[in-house]
N, C-alpha and C. Protein backbone atom coordinates (compact mmCIF):
# COMPACT_ATOMS: atom_id res chain seq x y z
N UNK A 1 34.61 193.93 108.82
CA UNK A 1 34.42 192.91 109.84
C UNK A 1 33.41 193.44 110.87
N UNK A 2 32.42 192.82 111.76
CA UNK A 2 31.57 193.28 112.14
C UNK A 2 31.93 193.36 113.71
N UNK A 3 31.18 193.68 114.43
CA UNK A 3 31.70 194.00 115.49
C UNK A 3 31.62 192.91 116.54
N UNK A 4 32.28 192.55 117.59
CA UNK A 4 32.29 191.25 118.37
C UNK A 4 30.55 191.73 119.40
N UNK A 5 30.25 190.58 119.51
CA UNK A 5 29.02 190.53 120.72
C UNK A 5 30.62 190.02 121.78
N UNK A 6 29.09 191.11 123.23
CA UNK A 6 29.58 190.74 124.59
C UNK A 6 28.93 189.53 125.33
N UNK A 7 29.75 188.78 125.96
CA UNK A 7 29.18 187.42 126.20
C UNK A 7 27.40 188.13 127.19
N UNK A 8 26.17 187.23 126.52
CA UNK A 8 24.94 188.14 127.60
C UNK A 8 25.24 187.22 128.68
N UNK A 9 25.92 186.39 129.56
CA UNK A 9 25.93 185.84 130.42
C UNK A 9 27.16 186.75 131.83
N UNK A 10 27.90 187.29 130.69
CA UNK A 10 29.42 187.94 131.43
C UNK A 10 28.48 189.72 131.94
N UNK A 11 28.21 190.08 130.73
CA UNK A 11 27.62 191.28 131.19
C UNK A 11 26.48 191.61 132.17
N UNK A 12 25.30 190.46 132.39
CA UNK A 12 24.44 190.22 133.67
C UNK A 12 25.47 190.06 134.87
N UNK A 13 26.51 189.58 135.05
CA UNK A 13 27.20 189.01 136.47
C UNK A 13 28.22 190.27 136.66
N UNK A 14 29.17 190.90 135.61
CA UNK A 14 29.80 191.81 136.47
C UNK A 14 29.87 193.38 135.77
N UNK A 15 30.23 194.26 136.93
CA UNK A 15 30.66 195.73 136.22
C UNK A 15 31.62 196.07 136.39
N UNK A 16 31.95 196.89 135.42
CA UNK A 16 33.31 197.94 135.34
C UNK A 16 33.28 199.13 136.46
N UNK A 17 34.34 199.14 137.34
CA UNK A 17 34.72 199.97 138.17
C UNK A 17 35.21 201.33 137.36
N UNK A 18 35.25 202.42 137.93
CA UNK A 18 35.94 203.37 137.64
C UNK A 18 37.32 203.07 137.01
N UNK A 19 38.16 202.40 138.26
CA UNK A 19 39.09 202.87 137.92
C UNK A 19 40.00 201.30 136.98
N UNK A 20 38.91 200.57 136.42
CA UNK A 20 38.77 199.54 135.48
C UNK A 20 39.07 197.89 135.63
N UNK A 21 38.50 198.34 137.42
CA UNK A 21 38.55 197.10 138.20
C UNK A 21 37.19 196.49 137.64
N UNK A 22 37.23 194.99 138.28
CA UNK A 22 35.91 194.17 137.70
C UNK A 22 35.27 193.80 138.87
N UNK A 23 33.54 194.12 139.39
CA UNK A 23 32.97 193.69 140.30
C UNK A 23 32.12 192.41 139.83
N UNK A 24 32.42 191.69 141.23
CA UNK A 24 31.15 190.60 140.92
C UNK A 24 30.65 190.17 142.19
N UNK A 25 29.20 189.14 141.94
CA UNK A 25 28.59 188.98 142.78
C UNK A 25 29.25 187.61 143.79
N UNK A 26 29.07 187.81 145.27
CA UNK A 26 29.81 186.45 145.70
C UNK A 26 29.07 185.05 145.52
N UNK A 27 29.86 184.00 145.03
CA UNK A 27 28.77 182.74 145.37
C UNK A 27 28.61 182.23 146.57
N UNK A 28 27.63 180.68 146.43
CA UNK A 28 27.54 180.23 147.80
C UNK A 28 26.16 181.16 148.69
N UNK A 29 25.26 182.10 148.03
CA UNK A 29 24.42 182.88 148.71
C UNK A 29 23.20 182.32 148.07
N UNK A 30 22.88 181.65 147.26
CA UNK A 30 21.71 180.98 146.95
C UNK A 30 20.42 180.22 147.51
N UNK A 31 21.08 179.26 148.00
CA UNK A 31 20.06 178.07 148.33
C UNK A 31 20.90 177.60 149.78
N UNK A 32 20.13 176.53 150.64
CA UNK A 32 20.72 175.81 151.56
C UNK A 32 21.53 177.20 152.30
N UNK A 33 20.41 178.48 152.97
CA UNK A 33 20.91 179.12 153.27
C UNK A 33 20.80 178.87 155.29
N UNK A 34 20.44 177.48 155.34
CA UNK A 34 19.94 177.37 156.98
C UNK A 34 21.20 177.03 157.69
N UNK A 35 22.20 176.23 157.17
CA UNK A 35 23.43 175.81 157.57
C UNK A 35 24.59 176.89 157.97
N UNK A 36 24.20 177.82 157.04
CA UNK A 36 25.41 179.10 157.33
C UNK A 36 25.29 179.51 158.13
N UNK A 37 26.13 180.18 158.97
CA UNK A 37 25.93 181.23 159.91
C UNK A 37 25.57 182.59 159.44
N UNK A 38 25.21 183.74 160.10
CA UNK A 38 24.54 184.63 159.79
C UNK A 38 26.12 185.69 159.57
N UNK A 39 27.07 185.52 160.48
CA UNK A 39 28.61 186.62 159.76
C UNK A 39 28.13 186.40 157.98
N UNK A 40 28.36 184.83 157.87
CA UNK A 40 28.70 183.91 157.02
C UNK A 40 28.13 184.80 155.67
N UNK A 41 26.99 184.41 155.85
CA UNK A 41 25.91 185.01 154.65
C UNK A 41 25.89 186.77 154.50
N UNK A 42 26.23 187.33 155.64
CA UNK A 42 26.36 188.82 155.89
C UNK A 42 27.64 188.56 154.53
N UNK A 43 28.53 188.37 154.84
CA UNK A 43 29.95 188.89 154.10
C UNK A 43 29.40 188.80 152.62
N UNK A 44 29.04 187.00 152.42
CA UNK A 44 28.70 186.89 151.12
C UNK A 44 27.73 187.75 150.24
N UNK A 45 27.02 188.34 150.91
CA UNK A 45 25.82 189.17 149.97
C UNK A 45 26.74 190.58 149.56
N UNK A 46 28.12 191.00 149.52
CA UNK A 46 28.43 192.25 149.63
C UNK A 46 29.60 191.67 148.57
N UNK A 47 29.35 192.50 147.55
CA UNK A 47 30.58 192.56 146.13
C UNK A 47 31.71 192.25 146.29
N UNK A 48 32.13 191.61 145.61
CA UNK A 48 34.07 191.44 145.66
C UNK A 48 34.35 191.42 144.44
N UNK A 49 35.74 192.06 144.23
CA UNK A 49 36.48 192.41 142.31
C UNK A 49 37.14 190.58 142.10
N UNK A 50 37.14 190.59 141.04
CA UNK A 50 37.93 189.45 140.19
C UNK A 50 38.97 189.49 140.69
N UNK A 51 39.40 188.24 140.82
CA UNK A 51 41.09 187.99 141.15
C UNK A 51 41.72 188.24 139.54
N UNK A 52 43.03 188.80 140.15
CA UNK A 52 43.72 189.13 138.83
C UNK A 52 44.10 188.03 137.70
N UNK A 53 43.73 186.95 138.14
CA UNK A 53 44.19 185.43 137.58
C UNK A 53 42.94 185.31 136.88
N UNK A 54 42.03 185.99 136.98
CA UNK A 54 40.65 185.58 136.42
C UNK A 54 40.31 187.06 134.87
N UNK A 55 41.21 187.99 135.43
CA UNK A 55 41.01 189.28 134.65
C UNK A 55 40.77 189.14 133.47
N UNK A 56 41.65 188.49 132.89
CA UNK A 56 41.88 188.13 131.07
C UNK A 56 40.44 187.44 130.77
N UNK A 57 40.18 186.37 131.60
CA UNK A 57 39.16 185.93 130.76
C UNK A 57 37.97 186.54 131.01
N UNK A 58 37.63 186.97 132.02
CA UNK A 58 36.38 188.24 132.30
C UNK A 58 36.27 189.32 131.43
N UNK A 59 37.56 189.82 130.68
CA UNK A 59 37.97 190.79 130.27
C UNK A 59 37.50 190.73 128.39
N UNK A 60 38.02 189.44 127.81
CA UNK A 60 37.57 188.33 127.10
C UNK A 60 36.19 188.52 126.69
N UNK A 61 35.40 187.95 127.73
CA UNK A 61 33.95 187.87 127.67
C UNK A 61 33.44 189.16 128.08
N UNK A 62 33.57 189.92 128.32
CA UNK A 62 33.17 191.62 128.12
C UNK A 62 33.58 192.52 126.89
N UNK A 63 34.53 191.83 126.00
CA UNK A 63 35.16 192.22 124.66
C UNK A 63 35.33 193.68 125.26
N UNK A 64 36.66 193.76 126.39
CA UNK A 64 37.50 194.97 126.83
C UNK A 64 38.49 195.38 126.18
């Protein structure tokens, strides 16, 4: 049997932590950035891990 591909969409958006947590990028930092406040957009540009409700299927599409 051959070996599974990793989704190329899952592996561009997040990485494996050390200690086999999942990072990803925040949304909402794109476009229509005049309306936000500046905290606003500060927080969003800075990494946050997967909620654990999301793990399996991140996990899934990284063939972990």
């Amino acid at each position: 049997m051959p070996k599974l591909k990793t989704k190329s969409g899952a592996k561009k958006r997040f990485k494996i932590t050390g200690t086999g947590k999942i990072k990803k990028k925040s949304a909402f930092k794109n476009h229509i950035l005049t309306k936000k406040e500046t905290k606003q957009k500060r927080r969003l540009g800075k990494k946050n891990l997967v909620s654990k409700s999301d793990m399996n299927n991140v996990k899934a599409m990284l063939i972990l």
